[in-house]
C-alpha atoms as a PDB file:
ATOM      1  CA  UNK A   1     245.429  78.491 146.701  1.00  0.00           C
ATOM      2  CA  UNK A   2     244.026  80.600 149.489  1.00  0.00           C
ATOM      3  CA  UNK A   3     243.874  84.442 148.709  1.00  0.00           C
ATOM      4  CA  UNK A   4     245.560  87.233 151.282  1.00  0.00           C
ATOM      5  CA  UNK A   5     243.195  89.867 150.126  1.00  0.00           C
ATOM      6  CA  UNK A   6     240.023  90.426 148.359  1.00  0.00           C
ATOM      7  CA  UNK A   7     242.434  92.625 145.945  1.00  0.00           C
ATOM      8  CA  UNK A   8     244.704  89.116 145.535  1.00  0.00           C
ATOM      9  CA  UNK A   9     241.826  87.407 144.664  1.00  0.00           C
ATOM     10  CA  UNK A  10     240.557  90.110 141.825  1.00  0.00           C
ATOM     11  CA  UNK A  11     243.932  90.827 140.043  1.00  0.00           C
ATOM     12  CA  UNK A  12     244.213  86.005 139.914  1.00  0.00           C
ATOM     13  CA  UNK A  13     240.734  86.695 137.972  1.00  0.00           C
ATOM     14  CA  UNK A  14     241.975  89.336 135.805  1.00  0.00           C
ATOM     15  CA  UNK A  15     245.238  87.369 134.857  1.00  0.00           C
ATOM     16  CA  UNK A  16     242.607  84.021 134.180  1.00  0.00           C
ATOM     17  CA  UNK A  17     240.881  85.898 131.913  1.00  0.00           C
ATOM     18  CA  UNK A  18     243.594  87.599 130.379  1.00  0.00           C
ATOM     19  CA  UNK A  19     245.316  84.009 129.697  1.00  0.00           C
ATOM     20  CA  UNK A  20     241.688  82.720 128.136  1.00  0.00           C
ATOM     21  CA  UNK A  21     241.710  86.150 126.116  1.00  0.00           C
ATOM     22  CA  UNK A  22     245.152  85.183 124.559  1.00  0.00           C
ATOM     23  CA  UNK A  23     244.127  81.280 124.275  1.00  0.00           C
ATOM     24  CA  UNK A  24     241.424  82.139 121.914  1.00  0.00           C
ATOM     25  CA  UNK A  25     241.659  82.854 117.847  1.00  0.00           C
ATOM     26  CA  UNK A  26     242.905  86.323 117.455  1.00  0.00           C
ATOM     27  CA  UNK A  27     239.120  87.273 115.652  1.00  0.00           C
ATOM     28  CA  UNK A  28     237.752  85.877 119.416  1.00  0.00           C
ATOM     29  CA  UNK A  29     240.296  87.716 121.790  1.00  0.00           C
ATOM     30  CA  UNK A  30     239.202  90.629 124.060  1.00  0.00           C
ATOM     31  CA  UNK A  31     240.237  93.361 126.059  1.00  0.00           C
ATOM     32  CA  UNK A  32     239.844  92.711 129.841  1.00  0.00           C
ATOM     33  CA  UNK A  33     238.672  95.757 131.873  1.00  0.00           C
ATOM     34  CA  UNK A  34     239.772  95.279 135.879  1.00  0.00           C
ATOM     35  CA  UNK A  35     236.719  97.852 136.811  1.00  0.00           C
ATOM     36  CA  UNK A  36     233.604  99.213 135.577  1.00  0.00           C
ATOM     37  CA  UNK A  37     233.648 101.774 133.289  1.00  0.00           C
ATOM     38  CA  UNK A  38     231.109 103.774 131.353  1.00  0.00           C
ATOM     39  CA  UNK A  39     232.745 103.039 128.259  1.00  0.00           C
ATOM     40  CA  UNK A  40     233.952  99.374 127.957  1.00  0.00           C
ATOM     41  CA  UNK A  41     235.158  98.543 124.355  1.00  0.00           C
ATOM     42  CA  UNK A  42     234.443  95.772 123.649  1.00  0.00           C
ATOM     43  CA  UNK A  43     234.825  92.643 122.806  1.00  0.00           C
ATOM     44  CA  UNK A  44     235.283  92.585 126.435  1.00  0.00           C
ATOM     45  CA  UNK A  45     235.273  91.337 130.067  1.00  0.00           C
ATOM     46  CA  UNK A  46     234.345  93.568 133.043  1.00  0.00           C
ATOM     47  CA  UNK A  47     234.959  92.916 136.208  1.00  0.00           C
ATOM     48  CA  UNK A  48     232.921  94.641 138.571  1.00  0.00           C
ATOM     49  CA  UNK A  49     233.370  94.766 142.483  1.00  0.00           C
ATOM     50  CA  UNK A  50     232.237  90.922 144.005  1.00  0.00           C
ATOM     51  CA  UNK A  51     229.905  89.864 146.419  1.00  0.00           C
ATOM     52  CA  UNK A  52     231.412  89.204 149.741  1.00  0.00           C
ATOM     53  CA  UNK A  53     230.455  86.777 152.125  1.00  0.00           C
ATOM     54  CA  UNK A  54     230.946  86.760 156.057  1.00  0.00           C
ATOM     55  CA  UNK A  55     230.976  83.089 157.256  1.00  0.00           C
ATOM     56  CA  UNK A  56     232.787  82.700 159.910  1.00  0.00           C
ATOM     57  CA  UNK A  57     234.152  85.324 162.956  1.00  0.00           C
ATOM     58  CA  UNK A  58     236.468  87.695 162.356  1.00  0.00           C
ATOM     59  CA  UNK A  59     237.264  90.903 160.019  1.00  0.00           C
ATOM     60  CA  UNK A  60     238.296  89.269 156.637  1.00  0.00           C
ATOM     61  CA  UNK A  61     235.815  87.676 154.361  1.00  0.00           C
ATOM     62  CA  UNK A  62     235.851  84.203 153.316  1.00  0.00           C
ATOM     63  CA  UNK A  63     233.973  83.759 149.759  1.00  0.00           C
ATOM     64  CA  UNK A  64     233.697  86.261 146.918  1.00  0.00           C
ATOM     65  CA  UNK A  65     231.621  86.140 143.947  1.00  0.00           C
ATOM     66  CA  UNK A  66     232.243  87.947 140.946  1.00  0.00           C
ATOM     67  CA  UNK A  67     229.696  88.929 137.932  1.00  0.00           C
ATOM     68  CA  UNK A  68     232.129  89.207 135.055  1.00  0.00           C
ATOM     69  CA  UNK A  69     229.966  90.154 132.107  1.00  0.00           C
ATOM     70  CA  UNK A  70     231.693  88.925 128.578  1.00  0.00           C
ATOM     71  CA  UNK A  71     230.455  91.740 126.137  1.00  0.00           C
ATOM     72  CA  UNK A  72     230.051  91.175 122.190  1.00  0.00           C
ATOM     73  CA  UNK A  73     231.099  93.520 120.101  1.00  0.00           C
ATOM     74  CA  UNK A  74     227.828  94.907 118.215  1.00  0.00           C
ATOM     75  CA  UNK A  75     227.244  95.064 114.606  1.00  0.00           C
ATOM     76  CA  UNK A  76     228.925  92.127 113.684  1.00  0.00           C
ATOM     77  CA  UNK A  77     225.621  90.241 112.795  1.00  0.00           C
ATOM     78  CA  UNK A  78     226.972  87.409 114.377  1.00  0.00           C
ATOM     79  CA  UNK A  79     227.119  88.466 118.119  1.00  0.00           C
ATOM     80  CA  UNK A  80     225.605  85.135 119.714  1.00  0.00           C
ATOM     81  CA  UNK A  81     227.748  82.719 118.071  1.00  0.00           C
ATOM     82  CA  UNK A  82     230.920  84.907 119.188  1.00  0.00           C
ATOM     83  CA  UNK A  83     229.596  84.808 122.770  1.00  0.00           C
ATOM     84  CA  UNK A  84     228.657  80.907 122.135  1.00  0.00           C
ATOM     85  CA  UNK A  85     232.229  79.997 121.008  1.00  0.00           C
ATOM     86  CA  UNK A  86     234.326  82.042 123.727  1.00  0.00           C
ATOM     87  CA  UNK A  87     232.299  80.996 126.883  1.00  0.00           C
ATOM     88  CA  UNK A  88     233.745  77.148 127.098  1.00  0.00           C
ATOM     89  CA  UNK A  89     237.300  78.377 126.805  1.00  0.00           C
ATOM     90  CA  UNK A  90     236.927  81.011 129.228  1.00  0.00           C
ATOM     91  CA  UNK A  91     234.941  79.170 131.951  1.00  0.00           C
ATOM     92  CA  UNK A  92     237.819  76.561 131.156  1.00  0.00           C
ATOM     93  CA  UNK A  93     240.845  79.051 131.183  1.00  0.00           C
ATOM     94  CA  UNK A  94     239.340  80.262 135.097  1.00  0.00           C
ATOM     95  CA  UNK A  95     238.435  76.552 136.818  1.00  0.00           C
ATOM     96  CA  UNK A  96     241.919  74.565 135.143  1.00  0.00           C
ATOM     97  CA  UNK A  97     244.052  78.008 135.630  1.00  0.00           C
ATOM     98  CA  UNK A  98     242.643  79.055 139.514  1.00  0.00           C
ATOM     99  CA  UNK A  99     240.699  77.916 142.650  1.00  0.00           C
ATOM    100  CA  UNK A 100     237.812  80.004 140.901  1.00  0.00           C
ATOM    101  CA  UNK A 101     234.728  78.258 139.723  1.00  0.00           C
ATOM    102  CA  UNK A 102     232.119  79.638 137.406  1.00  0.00           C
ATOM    103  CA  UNK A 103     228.910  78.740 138.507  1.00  0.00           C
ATOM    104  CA  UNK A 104     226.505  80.453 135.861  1.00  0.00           C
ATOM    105  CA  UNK A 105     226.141  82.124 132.463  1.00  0.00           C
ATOM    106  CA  UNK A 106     223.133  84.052 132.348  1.00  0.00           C
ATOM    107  CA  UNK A 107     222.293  86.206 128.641  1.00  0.00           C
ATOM    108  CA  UNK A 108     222.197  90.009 128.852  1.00  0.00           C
ATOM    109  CA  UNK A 109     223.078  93.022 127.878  1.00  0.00           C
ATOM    110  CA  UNK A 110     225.985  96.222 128.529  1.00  0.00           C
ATOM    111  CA  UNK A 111     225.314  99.453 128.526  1.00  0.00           C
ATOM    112  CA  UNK A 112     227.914 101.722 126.894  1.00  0.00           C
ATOM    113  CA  UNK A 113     227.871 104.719 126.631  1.00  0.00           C
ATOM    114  CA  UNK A 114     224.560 105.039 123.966  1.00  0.00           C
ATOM    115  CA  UNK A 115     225.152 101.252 123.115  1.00  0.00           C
ATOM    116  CA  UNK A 116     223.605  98.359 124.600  1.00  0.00           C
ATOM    117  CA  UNK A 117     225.822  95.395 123.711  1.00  0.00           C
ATOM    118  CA  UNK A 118     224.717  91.736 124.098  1.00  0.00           C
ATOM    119  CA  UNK A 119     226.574  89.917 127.316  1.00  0.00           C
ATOM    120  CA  UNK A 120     226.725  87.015 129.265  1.00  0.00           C
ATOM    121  CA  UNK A 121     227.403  87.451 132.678  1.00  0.00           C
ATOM    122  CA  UNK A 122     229.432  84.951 134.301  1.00  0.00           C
ATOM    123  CA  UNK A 123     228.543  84.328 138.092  1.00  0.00           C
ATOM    124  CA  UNK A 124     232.048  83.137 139.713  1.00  0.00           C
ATOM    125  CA  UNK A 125     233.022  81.858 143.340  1.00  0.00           C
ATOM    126  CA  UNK A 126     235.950  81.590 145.163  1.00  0.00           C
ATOM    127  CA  UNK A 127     236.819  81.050 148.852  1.00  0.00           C
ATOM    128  CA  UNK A 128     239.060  83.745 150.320  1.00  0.00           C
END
């Protein structure tokens, strides 16, 4: 699948993750929000704004990388193990579902609003 715009490219991830939101057990599913926010409610993705990447001549990019942080809902006591069980079917859900690949889960944390939430952020490539 080759993209015909960066925006193309964004809205195929947000309808991935939307599809791996609905795969999962209705206790695991989670709102998907297209663009930073301050207030994300989570359980949640985020997609903010990707990395673009210049590799050849002309005017359009050719590779974008996302960071798509996967946000736990907090007080639930169980937070890890929610992030734990989601992350296989969602990094499944965007490589079998697009020409996306997710390179990298790396632990952190959200800030919203006066919450910081536990997070993975999930480094993702594709080629434009």
């Amino acid at each position: 699948m080759s993209f015909t715009s960066v925006q193309a490219a964004h809205d195929a991830l947000e309808a991935a993750l939307l599809a791996a939101s609905a795969s999962l057990p209705a206790d695991d599913q989670f709102r998907v929000h297209a663009e930073v926010s301050d207030s994300v409610d989570p359980p949640a993705a985020v997609l903010a704004p990707p990395l673009l990447t210049w590799a050849g001549p002309g005017l359009a990019p050719t590779d974008a990388t996302w960071q798509v942080a996967i946000v736990a809902k907090a007080g639930t006591g169980r937070t890890a193990s929610d992030l734990y069980r989601a992350l296989p079917t969602i990094a499944e859900a965007i490589d079998m579902q697009t020409d996306f690949v997710v390179k990298q889960a790396e632990p952190g944390s959200w800030q919203s609003g006066n919450d910081t939430l536990p997070c993975f952020l999930l480094t993702i490539e594709v080629a434009l």
